[in-house]
Protein backbone atom coordinates (compact mmCIF):
# COMPACT_ATOMS: atom_id res chain seq x y z
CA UNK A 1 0.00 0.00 0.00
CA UNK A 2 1.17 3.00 -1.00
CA UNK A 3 -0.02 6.57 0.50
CA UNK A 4 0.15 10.23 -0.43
CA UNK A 5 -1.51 13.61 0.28
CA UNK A 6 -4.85 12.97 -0.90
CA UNK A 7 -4.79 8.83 0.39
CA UNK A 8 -3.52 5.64 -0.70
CA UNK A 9 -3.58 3.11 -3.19
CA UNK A 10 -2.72 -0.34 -3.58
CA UNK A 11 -2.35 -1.18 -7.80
CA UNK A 12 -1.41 -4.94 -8.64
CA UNK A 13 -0.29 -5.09 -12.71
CA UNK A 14 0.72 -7.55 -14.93
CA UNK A 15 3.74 -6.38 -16.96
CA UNK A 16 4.42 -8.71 -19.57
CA UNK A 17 7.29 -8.27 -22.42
CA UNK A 18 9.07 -10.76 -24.58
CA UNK A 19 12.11 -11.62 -25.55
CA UNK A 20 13.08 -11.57 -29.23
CA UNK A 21 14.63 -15.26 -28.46
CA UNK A 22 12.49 -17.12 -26.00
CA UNK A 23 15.52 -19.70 -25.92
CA UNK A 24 18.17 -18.06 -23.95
CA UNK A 25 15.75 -16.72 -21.03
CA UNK A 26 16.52 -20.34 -18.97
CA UNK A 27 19.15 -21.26 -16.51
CA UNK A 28 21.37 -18.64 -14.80
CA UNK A 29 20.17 -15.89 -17.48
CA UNK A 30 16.87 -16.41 -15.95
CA UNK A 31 17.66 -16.38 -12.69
CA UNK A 32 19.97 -13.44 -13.32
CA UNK A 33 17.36 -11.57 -15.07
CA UNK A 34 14.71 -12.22 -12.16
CA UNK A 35 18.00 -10.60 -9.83
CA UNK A 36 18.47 -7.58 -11.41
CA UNK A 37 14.77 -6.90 -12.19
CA UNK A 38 14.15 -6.86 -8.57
CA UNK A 39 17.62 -4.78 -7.30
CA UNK A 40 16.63 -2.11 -9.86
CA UNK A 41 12.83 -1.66 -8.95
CA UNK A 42 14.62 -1.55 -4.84
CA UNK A 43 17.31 0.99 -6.19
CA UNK A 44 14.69 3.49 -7.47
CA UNK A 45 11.40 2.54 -5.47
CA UNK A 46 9.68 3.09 -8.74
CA UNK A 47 6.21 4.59 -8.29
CA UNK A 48 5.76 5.52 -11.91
CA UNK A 49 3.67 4.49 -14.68
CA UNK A 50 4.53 0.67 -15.09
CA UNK A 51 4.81 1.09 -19.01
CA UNK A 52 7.83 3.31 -18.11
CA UNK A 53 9.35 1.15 -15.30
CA UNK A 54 8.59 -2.00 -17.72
CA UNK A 55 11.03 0.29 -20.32
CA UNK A 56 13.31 1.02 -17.94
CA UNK A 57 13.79 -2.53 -16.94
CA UNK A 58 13.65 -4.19 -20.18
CA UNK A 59 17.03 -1.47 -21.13
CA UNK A 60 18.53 -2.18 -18.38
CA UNK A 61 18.61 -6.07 -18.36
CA UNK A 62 18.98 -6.40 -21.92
CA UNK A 63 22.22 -4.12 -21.43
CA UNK A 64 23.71 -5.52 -18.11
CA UNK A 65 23.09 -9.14 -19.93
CA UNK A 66 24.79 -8.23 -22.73
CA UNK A 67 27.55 -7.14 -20.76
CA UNK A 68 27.61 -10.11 -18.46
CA UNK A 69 27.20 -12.85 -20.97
CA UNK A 70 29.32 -12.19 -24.56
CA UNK A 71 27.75 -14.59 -26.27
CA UNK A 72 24.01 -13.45 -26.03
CA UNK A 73 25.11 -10.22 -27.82
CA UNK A 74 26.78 -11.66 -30.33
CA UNK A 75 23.83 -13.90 -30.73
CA UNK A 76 21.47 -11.69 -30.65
CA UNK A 77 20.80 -8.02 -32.03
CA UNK A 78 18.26 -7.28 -29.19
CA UNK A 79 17.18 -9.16 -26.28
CA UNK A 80 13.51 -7.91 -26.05
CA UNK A 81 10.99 -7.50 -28.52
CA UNK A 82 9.95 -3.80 -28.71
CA UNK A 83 6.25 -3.86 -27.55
CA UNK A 84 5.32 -4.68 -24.09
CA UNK A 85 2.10 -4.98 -22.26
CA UNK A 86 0.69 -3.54 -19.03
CA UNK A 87 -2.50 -3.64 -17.51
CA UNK A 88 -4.30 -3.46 -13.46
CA UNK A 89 -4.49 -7.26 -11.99
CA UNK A 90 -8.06 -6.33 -11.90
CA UNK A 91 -8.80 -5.74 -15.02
CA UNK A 92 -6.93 -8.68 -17.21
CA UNK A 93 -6.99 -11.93 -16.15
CA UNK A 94 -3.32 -14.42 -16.39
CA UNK A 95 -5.50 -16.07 -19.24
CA UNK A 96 -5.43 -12.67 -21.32
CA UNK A 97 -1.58 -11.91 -20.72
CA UNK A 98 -1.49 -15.67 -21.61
CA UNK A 99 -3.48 -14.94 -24.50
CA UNK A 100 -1.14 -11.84 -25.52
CA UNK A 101 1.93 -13.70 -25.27
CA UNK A 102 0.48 -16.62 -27.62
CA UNK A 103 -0.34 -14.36 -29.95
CA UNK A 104 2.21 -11.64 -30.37
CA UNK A 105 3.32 -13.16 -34.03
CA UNK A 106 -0.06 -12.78 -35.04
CA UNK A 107 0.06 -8.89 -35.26
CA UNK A 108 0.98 -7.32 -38.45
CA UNK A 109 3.35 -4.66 -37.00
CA UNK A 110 5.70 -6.95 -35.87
CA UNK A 111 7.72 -8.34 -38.38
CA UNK A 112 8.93 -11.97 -38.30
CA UNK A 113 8.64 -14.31 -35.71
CA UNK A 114 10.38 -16.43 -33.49
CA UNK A 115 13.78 -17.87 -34.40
């Protein structure tokens, strides 16, 4: 719960993005991924607009990762796919960011697929 002058509120989101190569998001990248995610939301006790702390994160991991581990850069010209999806726990169910995820090849503004 979070509080301010005029009261307090208490959002829940789902933030879902993707990774332009669903392949190398297992092991220790995963579990490094997961790490950082969670020491940079601490560092800056983000209260903004998810969309921009989902930005800010996706940067920042595909970066550090890069650094970390030679081989996924040299493997890969970006780690995350540019589009990214946010919406209030309330409002979209897990089966709807389920449903997004499944279905992210099917829009025509992305171009190609998975590799």
């Amino acid at each position: 719960m979070r509080a301010s002058a005029g009261g307090g509120y208490d959002h829940g989101y789902h933030v879902v993005w993707c990774p332009g190569y669903r392949r190398v998001l297992t092991g220790l990248v995963a579990v490094r991924r997961e790490e950082l995610i969670r020491a940079r939301c601490d560092e800056h006790g983000w209260r903004d607009l998810p969309s921009y702390i989902a930005s800010q994160l996706k940067g920042f991991t595909s970066r550090t990762l890069g650094e970390e581990i030679p081989s996924l850069r040299s493997r890969l010209p970006t780690l995350w796919f540019g589009s990214l999806f946010v919406a209030t726990v309330g409002a979209v169910s897990a089966a709807t960011a389920r449903r997004y995820l499944d279905t992210q090849y099917e829009r025509p503004w992305l171009k190609g697929g998975p590799s």
